[in-house]
N, C-alpha and C. Protein backbone atom coordinates (compact mmCIF):
# COMPACT_ATOMS: atom_id res chain seq x y z
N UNK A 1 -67.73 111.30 24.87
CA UNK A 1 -68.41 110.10 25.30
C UNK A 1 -69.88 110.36 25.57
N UNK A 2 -69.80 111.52 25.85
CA UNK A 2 -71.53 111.75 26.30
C UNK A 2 -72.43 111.78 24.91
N UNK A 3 -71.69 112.24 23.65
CA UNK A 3 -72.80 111.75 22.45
C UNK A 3 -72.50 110.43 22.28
N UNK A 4 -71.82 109.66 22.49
CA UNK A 4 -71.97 107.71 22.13
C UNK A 4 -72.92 107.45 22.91
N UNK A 5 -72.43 107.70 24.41
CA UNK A 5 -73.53 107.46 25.21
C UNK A 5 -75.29 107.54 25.31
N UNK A 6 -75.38 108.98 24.52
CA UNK A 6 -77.00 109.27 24.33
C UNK A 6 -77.43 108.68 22.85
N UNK A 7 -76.30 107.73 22.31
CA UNK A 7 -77.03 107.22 20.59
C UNK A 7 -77.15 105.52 21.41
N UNK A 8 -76.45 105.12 22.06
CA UNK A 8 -76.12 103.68 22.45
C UNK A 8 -77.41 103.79 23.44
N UNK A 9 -78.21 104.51 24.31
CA UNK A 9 -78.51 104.32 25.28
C UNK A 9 -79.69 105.25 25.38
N UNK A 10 -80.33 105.58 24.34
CA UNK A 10 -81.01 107.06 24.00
C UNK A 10 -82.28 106.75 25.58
N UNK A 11 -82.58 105.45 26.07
CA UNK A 11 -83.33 106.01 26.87
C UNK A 11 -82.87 106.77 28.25
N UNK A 12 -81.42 106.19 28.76
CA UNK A 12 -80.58 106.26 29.90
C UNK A 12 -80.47 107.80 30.11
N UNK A 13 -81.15 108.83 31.10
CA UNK A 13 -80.60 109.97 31.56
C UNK A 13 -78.74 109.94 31.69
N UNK A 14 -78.35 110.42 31.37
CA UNK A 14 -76.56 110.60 31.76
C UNK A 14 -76.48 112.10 32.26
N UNK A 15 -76.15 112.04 33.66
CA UNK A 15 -75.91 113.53 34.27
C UNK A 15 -74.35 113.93 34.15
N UNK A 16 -73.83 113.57 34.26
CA UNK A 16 -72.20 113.76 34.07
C UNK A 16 -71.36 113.08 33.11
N UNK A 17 -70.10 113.76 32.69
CA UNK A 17 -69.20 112.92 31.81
C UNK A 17 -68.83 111.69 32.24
N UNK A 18 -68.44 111.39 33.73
CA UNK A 18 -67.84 110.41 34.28
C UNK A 18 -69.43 109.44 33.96
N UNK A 19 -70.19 109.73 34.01
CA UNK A 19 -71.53 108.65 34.24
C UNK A 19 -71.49 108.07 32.47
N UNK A 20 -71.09 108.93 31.90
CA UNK A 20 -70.95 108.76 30.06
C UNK A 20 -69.97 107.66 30.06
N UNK A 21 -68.68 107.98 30.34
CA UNK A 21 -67.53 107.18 30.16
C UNK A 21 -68.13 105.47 31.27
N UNK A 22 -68.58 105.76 31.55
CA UNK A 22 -69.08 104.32 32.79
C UNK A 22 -70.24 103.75 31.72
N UNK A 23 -71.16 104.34 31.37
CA UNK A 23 -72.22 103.45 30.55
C UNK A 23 -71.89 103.46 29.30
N UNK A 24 -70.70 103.96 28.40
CA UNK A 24 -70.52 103.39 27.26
C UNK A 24 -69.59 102.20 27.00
N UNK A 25 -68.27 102.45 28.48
CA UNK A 25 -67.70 100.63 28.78
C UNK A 25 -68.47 100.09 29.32
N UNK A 26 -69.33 100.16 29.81
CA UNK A 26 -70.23 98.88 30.38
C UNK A 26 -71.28 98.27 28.91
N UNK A 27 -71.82 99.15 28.27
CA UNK A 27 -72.02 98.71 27.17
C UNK A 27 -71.58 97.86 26.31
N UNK A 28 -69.97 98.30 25.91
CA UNK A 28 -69.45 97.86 25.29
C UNK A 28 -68.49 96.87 25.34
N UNK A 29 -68.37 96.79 26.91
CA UNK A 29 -67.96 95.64 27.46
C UNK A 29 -68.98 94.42 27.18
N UNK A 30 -69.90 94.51 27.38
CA UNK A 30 -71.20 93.55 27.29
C UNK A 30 -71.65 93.37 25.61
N UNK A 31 -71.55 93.85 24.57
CA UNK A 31 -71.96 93.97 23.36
C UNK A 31 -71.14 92.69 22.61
N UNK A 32 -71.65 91.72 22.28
CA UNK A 32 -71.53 90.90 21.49
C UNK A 32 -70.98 90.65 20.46
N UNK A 33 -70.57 91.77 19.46
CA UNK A 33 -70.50 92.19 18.32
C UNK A 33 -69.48 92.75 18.44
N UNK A 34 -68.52 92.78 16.93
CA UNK A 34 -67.47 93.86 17.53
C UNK A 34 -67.82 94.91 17.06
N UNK A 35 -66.72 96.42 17.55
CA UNK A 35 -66.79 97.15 17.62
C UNK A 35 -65.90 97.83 17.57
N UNK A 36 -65.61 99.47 17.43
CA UNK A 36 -64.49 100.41 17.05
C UNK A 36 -64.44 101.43 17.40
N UNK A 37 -64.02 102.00 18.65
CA UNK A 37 -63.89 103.23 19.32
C UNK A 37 -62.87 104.15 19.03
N UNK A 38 -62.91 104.87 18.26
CA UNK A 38 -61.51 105.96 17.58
C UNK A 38 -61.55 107.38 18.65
N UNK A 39 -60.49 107.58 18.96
CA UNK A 39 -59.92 109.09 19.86
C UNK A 39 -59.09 109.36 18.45
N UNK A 40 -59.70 110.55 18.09
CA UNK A 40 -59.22 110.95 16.77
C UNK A 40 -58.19 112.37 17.13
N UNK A 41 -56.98 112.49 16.91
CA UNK A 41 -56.32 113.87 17.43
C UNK A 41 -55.96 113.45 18.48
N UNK A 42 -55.26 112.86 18.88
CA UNK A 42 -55.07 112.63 20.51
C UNK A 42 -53.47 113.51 20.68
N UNK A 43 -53.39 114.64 20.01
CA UNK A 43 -51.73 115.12 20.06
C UNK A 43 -51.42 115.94 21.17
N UNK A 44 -52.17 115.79 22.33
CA UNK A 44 -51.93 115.94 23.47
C UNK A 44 -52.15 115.36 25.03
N UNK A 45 -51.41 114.06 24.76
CA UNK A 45 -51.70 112.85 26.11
C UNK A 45 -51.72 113.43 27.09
N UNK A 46 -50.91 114.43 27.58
CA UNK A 46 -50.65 114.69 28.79
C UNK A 46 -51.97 115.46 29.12
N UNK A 47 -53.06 115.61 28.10
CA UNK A 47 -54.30 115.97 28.53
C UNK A 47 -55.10 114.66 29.30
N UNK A 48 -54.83 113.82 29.09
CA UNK A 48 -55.76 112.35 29.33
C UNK A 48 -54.67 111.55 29.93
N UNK A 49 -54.14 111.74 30.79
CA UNK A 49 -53.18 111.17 31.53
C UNK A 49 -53.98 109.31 31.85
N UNK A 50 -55.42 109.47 32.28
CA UNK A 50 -55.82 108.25 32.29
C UNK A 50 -56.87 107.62 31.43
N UNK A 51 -56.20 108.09 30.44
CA UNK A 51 -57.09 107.65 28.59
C UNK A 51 -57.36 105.95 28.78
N UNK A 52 -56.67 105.46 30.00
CA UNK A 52 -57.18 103.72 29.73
C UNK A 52 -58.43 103.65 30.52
N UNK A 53 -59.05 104.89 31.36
CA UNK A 53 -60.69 104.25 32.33
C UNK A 53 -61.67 104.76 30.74
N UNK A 54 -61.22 105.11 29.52
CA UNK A 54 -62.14 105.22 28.08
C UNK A 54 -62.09 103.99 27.72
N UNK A 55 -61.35 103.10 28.13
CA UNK A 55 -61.31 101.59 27.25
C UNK A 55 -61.76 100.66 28.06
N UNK A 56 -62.57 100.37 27.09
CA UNK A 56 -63.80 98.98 27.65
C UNK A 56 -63.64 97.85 28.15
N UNK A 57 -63.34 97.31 29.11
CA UNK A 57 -62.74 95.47 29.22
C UNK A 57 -63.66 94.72 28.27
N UNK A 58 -63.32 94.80 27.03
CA UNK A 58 -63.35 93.68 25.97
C UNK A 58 -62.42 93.25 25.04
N UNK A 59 -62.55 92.10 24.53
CA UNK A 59 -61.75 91.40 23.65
C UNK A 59 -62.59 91.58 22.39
N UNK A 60 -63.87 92.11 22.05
CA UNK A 60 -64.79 91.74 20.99
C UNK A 60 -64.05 92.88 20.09
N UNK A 61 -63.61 94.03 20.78
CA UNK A 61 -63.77 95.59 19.73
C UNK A 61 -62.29 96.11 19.82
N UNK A 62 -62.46 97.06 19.39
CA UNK A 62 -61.23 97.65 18.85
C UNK A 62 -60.97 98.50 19.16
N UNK A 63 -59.61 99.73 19.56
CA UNK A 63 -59.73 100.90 19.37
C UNK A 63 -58.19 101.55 19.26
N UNK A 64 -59.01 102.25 18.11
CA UNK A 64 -57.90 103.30 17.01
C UNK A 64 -57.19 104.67 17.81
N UNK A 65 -56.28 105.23 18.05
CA UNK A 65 -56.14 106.31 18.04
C UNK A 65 -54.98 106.86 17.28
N UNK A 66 -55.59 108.30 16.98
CA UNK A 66 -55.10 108.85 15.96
C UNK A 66 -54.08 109.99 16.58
N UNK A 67 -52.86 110.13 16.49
CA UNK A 67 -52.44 111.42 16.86
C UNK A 67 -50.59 111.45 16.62
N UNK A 68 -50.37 112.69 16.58
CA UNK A 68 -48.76 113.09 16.20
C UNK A 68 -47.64 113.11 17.05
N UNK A 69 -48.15 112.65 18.18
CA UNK A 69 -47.63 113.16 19.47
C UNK A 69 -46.94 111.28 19.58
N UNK A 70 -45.51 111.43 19.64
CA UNK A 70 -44.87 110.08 19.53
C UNK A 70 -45.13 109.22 20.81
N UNK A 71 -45.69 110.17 21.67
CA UNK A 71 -45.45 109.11 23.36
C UNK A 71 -46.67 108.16 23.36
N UNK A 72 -47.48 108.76 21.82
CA UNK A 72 -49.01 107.85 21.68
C UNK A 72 -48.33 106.58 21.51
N UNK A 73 -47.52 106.25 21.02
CA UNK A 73 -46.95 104.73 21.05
C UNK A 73 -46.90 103.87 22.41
N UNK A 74 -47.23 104.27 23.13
CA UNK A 74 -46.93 103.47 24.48
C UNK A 74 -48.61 103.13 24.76
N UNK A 75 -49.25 103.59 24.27
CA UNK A 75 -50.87 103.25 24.59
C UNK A 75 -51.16 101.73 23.83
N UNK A 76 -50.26 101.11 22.59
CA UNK A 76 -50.43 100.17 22.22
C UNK A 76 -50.06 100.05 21.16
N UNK A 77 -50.47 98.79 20.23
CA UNK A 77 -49.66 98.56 19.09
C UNK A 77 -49.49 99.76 17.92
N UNK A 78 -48.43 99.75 17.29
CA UNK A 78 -48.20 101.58 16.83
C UNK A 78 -48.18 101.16 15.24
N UNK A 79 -48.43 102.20 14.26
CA UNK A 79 -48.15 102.19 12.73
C UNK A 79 -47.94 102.95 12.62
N UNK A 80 -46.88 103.62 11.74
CA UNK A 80 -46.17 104.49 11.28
C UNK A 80 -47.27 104.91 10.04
N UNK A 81 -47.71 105.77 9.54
CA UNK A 81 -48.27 106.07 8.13
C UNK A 81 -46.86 106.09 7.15
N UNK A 82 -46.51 105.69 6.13
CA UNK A 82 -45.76 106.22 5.23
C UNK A 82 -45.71 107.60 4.41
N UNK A 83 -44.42 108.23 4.56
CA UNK A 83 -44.14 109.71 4.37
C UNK A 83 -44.35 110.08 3.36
């Protein structure tokens, strides 16, 4: 989050990760336009136990995640790739 953060916001100092993850949903909460936030590899949830304070309160955007780990299905609507 801290490189979205310094391309979305290049003038904003960001001292910490937590300050990253706060000004890229507030951003993107507010952004007009839609949008598409991908967690690519996510095949270990139990690393990000609270992977939902990464998601933005909006309706405008989107977000993908990618990973092998079956319990990713409970984060939201799921697709199977074909074998």
């Amino acid at each position: 989050m801290e490189t979205a953060a310094k391309q979305l916001l290049p003038d904003q100092v960001i001292n910490n990760p937590d300050a990253a993850v706060a000004s890229v949903n507030d951003f993107l909460s507010r952004w007009s336009e839609q949008w598409l936030l991908v967690f690519n590899n996510l095949d270990n949830p139990e690393d990000f136990p609270d992977i939902h304070k990464f998601f933005p309160a909006s309706h405008r955007g989107s977000i993908l995640i990618t990973s092998r780990h079956a319990r990713s299905k409970e984060l939201g609507q799921s697709i199977e790739p074909p074998v």
